[in-house]
N, C-alpha and C. Protein backbone atom coordinates (compact mmCIF):
# COMPACT_ATOMS: atom_id res chain seq x y z
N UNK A 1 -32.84 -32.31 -20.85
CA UNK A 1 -31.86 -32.61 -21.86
C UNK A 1 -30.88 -31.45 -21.94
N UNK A 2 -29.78 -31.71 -22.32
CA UNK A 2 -28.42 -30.62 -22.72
C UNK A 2 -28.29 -30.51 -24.01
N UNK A 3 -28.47 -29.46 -24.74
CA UNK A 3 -27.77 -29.61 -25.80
C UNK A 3 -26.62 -28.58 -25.94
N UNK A 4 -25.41 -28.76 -26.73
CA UNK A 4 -24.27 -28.29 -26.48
C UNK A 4 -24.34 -28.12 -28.04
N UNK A 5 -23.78 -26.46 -28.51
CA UNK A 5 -23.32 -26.76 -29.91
C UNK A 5 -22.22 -25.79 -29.85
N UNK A 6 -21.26 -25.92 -30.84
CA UNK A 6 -20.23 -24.87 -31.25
C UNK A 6 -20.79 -23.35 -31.90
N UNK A 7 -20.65 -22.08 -31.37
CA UNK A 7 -20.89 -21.54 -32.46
C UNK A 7 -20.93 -21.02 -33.71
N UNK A 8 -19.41 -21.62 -34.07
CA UNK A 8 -19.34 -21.94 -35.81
C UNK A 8 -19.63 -23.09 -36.25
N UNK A 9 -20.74 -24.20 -35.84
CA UNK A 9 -20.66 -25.04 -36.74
C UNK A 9 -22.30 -25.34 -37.58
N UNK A 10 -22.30 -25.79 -38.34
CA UNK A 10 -23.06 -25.80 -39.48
C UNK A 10 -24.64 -26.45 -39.26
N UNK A 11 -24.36 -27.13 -37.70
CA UNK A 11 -25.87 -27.60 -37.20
C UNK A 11 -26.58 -26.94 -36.08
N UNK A 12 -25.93 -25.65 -35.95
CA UNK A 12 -26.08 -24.58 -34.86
C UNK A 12 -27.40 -24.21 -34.82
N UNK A 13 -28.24 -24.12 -35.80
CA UNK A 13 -29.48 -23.63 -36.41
C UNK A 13 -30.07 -24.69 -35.96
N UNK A 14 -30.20 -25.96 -36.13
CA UNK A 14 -31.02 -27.29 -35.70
C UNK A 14 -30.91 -27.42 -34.41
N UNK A 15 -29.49 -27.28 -33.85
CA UNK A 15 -29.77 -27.31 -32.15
C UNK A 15 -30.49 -26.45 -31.42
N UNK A 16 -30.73 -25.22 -32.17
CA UNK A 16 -31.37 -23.88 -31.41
C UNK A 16 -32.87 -24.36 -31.96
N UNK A 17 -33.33 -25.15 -32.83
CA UNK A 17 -34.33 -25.50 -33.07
C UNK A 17 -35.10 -26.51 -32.10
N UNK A 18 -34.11 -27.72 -31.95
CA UNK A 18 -34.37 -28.86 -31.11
C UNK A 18 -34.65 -27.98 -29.77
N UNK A 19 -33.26 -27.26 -29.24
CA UNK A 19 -33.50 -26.60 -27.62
C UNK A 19 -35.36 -26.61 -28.08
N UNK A 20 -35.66 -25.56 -29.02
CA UNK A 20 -36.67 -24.79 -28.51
C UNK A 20 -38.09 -26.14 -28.90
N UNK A 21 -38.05 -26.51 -29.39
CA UNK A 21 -39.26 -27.80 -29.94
C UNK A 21 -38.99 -28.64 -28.55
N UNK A 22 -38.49 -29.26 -28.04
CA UNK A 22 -38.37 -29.73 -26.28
C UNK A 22 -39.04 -28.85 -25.46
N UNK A 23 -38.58 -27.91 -25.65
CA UNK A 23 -39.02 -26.80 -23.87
C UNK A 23 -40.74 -26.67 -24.43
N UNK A 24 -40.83 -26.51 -25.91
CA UNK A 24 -42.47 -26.62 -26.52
C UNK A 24 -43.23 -27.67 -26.23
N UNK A 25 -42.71 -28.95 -25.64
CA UNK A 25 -43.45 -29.71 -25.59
C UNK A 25 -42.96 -30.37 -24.13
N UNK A 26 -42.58 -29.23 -23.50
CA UNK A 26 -42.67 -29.38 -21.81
C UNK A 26 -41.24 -30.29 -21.22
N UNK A 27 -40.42 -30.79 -22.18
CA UNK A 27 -39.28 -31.34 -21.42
C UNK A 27 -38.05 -30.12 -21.01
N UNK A 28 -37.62 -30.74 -20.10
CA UNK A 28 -37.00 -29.45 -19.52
C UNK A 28 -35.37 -29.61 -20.21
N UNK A 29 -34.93 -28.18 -21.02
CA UNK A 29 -33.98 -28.51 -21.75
C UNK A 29 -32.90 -27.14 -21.44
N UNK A 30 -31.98 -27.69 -21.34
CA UNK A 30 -30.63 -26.70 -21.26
C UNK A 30 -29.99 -26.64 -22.11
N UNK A 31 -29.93 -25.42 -23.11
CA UNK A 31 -29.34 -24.67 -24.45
C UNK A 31 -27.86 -24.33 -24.33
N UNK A 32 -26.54 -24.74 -24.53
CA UNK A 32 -25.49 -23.87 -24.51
C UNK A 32 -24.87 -23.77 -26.25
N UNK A 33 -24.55 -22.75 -26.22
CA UNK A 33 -23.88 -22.48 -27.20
C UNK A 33 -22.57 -22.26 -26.61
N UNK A 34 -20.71 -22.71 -27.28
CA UNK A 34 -19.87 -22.21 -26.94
C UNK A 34 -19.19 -21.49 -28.17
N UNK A 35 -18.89 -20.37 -28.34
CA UNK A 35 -18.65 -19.38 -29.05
C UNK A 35 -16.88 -19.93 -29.67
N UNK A 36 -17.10 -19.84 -31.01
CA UNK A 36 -15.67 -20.36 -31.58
C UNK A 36 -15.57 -21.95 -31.86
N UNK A 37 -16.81 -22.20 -31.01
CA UNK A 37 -15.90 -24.14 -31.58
C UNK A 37 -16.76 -24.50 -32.69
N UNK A 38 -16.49 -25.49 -33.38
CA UNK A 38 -17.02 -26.44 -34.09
C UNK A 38 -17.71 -27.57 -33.55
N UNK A 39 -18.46 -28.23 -34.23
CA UNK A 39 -19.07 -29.67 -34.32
C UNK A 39 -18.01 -30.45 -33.60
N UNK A 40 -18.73 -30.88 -32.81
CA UNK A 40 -17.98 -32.10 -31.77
C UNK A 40 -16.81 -31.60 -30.85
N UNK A 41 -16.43 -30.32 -31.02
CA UNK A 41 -15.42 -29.98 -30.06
C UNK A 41 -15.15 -30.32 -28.70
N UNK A 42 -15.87 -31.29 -28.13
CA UNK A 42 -16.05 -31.96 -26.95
C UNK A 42 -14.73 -32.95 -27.37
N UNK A 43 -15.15 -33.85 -28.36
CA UNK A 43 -14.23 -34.96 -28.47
C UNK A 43 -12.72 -34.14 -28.63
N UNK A 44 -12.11 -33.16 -28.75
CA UNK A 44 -10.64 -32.57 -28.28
C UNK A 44 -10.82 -31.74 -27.32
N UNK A 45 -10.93 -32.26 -26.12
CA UNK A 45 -11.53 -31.79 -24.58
C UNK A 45 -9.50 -32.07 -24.52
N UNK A 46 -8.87 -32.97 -25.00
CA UNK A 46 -7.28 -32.93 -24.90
C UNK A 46 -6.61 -31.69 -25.00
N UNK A 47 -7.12 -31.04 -25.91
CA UNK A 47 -6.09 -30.38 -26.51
C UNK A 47 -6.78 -28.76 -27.06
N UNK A 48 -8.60 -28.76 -26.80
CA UNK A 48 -8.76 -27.53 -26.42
C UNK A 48 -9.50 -27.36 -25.18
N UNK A 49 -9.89 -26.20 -24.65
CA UNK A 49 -9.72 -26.07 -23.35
C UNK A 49 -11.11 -26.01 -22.69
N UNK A 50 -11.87 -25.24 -23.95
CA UNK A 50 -13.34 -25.25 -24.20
C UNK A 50 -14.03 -26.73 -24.26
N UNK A 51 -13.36 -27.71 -24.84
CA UNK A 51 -13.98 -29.09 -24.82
C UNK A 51 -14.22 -29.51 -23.72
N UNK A 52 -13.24 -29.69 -22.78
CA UNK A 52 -12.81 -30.11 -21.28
C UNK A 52 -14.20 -29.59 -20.66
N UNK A 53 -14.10 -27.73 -20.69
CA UNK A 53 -14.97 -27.42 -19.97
C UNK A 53 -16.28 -27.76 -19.95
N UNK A 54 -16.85 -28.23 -21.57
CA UNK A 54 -17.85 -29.18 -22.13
C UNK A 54 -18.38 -29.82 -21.42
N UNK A 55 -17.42 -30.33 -21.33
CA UNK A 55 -17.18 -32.22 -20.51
C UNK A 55 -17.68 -31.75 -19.09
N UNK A 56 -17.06 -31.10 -18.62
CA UNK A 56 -17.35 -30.73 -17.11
C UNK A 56 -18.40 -30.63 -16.89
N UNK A 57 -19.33 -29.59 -17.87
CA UNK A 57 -20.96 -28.95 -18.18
C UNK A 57 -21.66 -30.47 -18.11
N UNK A 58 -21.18 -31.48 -18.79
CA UNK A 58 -22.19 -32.53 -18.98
C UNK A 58 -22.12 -33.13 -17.70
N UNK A 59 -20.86 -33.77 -17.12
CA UNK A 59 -20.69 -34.22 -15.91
C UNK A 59 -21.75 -33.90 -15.01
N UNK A 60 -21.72 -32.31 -14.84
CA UNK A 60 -22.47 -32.02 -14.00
C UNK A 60 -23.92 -31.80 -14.16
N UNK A 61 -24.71 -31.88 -15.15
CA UNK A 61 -26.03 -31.88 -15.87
C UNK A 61 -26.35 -33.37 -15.17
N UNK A 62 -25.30 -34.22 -16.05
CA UNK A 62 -25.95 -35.81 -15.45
C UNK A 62 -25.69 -35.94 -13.66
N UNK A 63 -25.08 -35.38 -12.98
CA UNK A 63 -24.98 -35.41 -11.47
C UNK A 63 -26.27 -35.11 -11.06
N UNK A 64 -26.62 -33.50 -11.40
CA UNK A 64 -27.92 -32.95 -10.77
C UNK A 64 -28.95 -34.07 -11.45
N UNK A 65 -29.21 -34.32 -12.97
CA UNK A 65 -30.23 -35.24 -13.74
C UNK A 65 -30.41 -36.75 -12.28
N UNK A 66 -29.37 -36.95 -12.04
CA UNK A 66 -29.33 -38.15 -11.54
C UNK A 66 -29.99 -38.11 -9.60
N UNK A 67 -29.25 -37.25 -9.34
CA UNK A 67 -29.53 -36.70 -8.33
C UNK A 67 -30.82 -36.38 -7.67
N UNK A 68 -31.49 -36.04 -8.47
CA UNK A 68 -33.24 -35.27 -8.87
C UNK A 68 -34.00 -36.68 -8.66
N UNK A 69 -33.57 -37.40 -9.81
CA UNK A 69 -34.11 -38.88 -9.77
C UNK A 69 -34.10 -39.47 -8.72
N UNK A 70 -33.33 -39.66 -7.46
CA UNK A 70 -33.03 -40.06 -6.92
C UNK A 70 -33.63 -39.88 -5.52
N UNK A 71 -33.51 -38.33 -5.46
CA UNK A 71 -34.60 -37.96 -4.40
C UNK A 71 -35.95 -38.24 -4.43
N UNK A 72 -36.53 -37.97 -5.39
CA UNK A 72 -37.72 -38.44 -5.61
C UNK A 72 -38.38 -39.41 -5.14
């Protein structure tokens, strides 16, 4: 799993919680924090620059996720 949070926003504490309660119970989880954004800053991937790059991060999470599956 990915989880992505802003680091000013107000559920920053629950995502660093979730990351760590997953990897505790063996699913394999990737933590990013991006420094300065807010909650949902993905959805203005338009118009900030950090969202986009978001977007990119997930793109490529689900490529390798999919990828993995696949070989298998």
């Amino acid at each position: 799993m990915l989880v992505q949070a802003g680091g000013g926003e107000a559920l920053l504490y629950d995502a660093y919680l979730l990351a760590g309660r997953l990897q505790a119970a063996g699913v394999p989880c990737r933590f990013q924090v991006w420094e300065g954004q807010v909650h949902v800053f993905q959805a203005f991937a338009g118009s900030v620059p950090e969202g986009h790059a978001a977007l990119d991060e997930i793109g490529a999470f689900l490529r390798a996720a999919t990828t993995q599956d696949r070989a298998a």
